[in-house]
C-alpha atoms as a PDB file:
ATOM      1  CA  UNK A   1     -15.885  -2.968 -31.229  1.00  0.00           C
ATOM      2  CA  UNK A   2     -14.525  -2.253 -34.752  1.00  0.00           C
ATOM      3  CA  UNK A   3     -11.393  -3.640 -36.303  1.00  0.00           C
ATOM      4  CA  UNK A   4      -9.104  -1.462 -37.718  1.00  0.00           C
ATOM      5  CA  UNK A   5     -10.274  -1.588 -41.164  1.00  0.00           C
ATOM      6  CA  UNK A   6     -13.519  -0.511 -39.934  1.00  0.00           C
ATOM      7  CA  UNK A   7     -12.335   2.415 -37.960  1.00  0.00           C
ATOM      8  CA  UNK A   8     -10.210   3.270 -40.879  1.00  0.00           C
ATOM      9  CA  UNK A   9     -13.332   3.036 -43.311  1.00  0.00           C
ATOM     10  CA  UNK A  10     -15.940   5.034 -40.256  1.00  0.00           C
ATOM     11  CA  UNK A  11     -12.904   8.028 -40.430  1.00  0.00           C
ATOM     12  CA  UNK A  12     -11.149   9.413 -37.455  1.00  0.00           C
ATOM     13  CA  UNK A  13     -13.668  12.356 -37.760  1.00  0.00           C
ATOM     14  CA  UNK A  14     -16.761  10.209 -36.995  1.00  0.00           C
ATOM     15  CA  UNK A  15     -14.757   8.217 -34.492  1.00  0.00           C
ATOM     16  CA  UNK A  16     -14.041  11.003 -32.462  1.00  0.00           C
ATOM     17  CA  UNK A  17     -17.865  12.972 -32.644  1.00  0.00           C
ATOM     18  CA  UNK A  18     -18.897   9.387 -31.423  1.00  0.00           C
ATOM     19  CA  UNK A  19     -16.701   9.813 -28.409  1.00  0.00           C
ATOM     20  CA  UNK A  20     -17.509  13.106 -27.695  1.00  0.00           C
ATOM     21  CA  UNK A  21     -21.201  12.066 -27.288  1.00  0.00           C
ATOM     22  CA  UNK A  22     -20.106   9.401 -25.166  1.00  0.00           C
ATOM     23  CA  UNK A  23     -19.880   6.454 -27.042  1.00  0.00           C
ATOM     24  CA  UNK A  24     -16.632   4.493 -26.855  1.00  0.00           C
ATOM     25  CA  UNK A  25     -15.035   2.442 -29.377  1.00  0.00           C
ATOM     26  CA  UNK A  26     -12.584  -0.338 -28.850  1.00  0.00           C
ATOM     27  CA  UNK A  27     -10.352  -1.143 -31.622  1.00  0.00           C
ATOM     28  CA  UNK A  28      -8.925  -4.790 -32.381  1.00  0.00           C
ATOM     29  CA  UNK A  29      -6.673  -6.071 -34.632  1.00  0.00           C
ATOM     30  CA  UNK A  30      -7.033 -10.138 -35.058  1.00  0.00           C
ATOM     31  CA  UNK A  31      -9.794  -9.813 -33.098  1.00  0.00           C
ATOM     32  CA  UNK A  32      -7.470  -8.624 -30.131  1.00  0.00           C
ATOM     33  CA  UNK A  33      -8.431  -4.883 -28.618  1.00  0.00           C
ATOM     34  CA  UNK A  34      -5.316  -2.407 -29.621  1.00  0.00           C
ATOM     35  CA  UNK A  35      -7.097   0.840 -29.030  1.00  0.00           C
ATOM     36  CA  UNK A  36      -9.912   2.951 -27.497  1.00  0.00           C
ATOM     37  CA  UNK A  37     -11.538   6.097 -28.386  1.00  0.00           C
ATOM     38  CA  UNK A  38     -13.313   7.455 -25.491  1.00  0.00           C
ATOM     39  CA  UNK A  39     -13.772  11.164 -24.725  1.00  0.00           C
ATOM     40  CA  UNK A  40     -11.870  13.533 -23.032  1.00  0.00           C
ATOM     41  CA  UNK A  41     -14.170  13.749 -20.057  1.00  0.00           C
ATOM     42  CA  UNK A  42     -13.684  10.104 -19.403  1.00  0.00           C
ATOM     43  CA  UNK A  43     -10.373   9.701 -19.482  1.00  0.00           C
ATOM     44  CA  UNK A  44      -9.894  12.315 -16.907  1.00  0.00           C
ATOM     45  CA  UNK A  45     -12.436  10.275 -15.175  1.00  0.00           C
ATOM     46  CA  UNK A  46     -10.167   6.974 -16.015  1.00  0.00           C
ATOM     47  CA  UNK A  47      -7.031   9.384 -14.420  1.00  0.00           C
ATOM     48  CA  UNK A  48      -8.496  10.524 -11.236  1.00  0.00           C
ATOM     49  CA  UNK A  49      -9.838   6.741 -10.673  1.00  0.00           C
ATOM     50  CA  UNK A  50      -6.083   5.642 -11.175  1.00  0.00           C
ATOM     51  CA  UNK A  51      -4.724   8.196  -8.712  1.00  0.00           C
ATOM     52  CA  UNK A  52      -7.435   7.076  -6.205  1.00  0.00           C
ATOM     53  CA  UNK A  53      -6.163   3.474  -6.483  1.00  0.00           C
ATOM     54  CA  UNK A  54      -2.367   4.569  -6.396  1.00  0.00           C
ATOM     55  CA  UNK A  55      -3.262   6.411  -3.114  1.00  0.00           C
ATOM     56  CA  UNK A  56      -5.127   3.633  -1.666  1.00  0.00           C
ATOM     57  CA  UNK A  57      -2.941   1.032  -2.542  1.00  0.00           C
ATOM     58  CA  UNK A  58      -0.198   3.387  -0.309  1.00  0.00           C
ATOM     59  CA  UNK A  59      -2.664   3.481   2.248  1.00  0.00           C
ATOM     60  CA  UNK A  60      -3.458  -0.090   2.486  1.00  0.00           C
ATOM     61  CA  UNK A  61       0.505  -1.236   2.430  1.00  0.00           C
ATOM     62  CA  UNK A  62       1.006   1.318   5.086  1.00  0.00           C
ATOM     63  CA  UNK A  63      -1.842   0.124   7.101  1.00  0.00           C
ATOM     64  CA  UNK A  64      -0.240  -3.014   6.305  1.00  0.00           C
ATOM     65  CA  UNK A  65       3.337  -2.934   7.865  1.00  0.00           C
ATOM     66  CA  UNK A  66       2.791  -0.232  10.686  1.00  0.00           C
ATOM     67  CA  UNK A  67       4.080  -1.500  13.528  1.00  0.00           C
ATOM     68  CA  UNK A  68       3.134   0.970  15.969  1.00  0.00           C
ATOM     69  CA  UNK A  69       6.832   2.872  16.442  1.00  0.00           C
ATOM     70  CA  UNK A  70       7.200   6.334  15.253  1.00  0.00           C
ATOM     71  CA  UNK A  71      10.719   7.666  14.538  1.00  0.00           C
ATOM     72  CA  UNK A  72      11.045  11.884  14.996  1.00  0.00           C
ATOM     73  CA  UNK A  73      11.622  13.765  12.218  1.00  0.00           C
ATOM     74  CA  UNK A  74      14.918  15.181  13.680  1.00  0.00           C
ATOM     75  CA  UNK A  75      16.227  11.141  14.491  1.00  0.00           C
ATOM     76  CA  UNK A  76      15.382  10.407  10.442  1.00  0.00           C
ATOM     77  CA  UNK A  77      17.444  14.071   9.535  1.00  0.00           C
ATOM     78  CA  UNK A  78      20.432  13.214  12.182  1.00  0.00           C
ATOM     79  CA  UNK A  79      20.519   9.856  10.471  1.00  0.00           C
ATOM     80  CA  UNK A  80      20.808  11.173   6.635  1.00  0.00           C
ATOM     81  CA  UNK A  81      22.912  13.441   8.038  1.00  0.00           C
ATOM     82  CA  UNK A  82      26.062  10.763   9.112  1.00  0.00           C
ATOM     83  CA  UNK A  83      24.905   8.506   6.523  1.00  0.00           C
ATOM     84  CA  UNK A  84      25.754  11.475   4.155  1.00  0.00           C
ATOM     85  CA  UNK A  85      28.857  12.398   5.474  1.00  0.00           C
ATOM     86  CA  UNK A  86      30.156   9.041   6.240  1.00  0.00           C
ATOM     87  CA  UNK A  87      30.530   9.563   9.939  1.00  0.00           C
END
């Protein structure tokens, strides 16, 4: 952890080598954490471990409220289709 004035005085050149080797710094300001440098490799990590928990979470609702009943395809269409045109 660094405030900013420290991050300022390491430079954003050393800042990001350091996070290209892998080491993360968290910023704070007030002692509160405003920032991070991490690498590029782990914040695609970070992404792909948000997408996974997106999906999941849309699995686990779905699990959730399925009730067993299936609708066809063609029923859902038909029913877009009056809704659409108002008959």
């Amino acid at each position: 952890m660094l405030s900013v004035t420290e991050a300022s005085a390491r430079g954003i050149a050393r800042l990001v080598a350091d996070a290209a080797h892998g080491t993360e710094v968290l910023v704070t300001r007030h002692g509160r954490p405003v920032a991070a440098v991490v690498g590029a490799e782990h914040l695609d990590e970070l992404d792909r471990l948000v997408a996974d928990l997106r999906d999941l979470a849309l699995v686990i609702g779905r699990a959730a409220a399925d009730d067993g009943r299936r609708t066809p395809f063609e029923d859902v269409v038909e029913a877009f289709r009056r809704r659409s045109t108002g008959a």
